[in-house]
Protein backbone atom coordinates (compact mmCIF):
# COMPACT_ATOMS: atom_id res chain seq x y z
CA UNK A 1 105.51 102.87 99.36
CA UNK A 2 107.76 101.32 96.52
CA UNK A 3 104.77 99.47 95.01
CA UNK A 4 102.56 102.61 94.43
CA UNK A 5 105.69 104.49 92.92
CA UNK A 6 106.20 101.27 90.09
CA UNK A 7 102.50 100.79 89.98
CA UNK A 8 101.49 104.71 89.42
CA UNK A 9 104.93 104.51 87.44
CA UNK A 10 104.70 102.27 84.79
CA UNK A 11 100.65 103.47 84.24
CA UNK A 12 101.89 106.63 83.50
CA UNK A 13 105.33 105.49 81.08
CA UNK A 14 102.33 103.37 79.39
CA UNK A 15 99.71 105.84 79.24
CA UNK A 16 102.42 108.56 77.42
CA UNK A 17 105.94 107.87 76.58
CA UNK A 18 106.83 111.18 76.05
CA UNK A 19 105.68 112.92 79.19
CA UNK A 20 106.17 109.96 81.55
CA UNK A 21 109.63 111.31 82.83
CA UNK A 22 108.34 114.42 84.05
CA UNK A 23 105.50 113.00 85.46
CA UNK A 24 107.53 110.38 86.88
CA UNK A 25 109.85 113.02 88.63
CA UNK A 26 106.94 115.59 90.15
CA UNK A 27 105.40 112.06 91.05
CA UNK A 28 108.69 111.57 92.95
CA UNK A 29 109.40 114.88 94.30
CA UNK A 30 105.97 114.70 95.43
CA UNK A 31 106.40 111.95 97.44
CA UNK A 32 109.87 112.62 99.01
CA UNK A 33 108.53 115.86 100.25
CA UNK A 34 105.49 114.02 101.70
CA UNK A 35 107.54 111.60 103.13
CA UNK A 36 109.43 114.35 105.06
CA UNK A 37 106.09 115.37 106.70
């Protein structure tokens, strides 16, 4: 699970720097609540 969160993570804080946070943090949310399930 952690490696898919720093791979997708850094892709997307090198793809954009601006947006990356708020990707990074749906991303998250995302899979917290999926993890629930």
């Amino acid at each position: 699970m952690k490696r898919i969160v720093v791979k997708v993570g850094s892709h997307v804080i090198s793809e954009e720097n601006t947006l990356s946070f708020e990707r990074l943090k749906n991303l998250v949310a995302f899979l917290q609540t999926h993890r629930k399930i």
